[in-house]
C-alpha atoms as a PDB file:
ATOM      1  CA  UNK A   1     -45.532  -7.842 111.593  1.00  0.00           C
ATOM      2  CA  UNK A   2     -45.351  -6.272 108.256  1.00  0.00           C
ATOM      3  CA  UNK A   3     -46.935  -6.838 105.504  1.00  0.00           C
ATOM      4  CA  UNK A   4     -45.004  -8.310 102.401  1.00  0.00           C
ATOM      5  CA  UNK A   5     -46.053  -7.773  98.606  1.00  0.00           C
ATOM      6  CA  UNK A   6     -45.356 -10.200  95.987  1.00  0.00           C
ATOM      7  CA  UNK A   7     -42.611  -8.152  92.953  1.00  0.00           C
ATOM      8  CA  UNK A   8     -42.573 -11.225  91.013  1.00  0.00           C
ATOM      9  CA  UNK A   9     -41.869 -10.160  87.479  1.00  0.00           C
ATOM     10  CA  UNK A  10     -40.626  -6.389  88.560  1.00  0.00           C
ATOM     11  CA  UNK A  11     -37.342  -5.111  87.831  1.00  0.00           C
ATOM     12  CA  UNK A  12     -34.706  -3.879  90.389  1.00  0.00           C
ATOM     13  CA  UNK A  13     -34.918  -0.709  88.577  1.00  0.00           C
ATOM     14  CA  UNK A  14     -38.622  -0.273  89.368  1.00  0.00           C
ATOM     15  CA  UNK A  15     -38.328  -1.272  92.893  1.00  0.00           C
ATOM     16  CA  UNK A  16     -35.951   1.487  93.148  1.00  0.00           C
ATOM     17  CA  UNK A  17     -38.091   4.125  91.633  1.00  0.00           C
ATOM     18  CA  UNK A  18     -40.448   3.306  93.538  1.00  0.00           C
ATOM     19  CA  UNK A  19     -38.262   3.780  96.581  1.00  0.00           C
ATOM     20  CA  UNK A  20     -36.977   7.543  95.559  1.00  0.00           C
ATOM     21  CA  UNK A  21     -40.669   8.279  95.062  1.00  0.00           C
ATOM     22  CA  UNK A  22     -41.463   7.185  98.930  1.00  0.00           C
ATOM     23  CA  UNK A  23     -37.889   7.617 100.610  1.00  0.00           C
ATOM     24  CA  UNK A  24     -39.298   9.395 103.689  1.00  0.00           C
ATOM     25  CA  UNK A  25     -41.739   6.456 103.982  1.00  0.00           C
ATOM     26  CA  UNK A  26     -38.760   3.838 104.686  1.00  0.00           C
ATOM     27  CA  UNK A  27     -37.733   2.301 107.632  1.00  0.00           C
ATOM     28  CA  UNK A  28     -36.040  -0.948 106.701  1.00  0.00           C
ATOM     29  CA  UNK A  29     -34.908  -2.434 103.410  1.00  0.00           C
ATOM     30  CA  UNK A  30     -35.795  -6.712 102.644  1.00  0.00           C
ATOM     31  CA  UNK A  31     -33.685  -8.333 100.123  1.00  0.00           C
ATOM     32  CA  UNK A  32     -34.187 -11.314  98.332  1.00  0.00           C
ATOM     33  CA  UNK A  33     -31.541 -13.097  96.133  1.00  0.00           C
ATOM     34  CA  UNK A  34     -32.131 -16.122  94.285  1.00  0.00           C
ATOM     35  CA  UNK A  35     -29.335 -18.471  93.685  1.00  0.00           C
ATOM     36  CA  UNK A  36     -28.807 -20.554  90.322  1.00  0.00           C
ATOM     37  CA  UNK A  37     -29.782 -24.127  92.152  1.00  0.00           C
ATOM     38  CA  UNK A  38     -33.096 -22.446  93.165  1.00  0.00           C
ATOM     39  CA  UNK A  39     -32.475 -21.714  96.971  1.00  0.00           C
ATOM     40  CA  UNK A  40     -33.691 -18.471  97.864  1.00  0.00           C
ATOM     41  CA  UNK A  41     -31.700 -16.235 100.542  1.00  0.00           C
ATOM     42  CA  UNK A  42     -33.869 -13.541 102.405  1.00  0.00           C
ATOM     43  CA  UNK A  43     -33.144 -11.061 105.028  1.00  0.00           C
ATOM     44  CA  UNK A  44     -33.674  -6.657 106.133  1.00  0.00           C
ATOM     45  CA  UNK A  45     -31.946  -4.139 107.504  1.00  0.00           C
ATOM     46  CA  UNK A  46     -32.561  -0.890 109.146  1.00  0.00           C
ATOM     47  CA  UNK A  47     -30.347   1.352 106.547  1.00  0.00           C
ATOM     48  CA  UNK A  48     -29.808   4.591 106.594  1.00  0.00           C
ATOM     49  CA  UNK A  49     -30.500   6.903 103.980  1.00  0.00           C
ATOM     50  CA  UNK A  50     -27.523   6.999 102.596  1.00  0.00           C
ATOM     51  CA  UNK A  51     -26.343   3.680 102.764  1.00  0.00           C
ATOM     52  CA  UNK A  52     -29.241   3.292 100.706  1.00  0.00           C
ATOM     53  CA  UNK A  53     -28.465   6.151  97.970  1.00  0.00           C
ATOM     54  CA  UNK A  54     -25.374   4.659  97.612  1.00  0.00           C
ATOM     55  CA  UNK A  55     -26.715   1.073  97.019  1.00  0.00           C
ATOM     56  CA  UNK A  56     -28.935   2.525  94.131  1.00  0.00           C
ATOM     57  CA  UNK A  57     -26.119   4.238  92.497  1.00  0.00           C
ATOM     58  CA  UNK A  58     -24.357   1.129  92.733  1.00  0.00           C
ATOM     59  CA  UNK A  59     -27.427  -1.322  90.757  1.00  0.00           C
ATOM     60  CA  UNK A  60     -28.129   1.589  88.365  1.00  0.00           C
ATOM     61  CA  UNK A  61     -24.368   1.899  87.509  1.00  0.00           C
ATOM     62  CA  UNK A  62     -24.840  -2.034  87.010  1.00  0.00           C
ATOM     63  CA  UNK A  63     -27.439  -1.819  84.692  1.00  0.00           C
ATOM     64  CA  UNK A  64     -25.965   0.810  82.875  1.00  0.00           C
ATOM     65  CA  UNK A  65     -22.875  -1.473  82.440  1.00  0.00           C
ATOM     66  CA  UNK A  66     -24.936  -4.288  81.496  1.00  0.00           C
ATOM     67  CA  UNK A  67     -27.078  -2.734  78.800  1.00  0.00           C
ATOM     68  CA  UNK A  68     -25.018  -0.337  77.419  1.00  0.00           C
ATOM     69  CA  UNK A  69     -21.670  -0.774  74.920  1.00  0.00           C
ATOM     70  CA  UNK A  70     -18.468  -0.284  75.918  1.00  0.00           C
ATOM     71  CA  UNK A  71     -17.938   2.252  73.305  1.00  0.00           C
ATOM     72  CA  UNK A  72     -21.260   4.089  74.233  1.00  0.00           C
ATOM     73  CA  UNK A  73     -19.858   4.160  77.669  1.00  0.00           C
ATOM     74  CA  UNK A  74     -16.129   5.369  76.979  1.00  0.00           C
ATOM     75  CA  UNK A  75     -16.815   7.601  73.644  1.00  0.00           C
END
């Protein structure tokens, strides 16, 4: 069975990383998303590699979007 870590506290962004730095070292991805009332929804795939580049473009566009101005975005 694996073995899961507590990220409590860590950003997607760091997870991420942290998955570039070890890509040849995955074999599944877990996902977590926790719902305004509280209820948590779990649950992993078996992704392939670039399924998974994809979804990291995807989150880091997100961010980008999130943190950045409009007018920083579209000069």
């Amino acid at each position: 069975m694996a073995k899961v870590e507590s990220l409590y506290g860590t950003t997607p962004v760091e997870i991420f990383e942290s998955g570039l730095e070890n890509a040849n070292d995955i074999v599944g991805v877990a996902t977590a998303v926790m719902w305004k009332d509280g209820r948590i929804t779990v649950g992993w795939s078996n992704v392939d590699p670039a399924s998974l580049a994809r979804m990291i473009l995807m989150l880091d566009e997100k961010q980008r979007r999130d943190t950045i101005s409009d007018a920083e975005l579209n000069p």
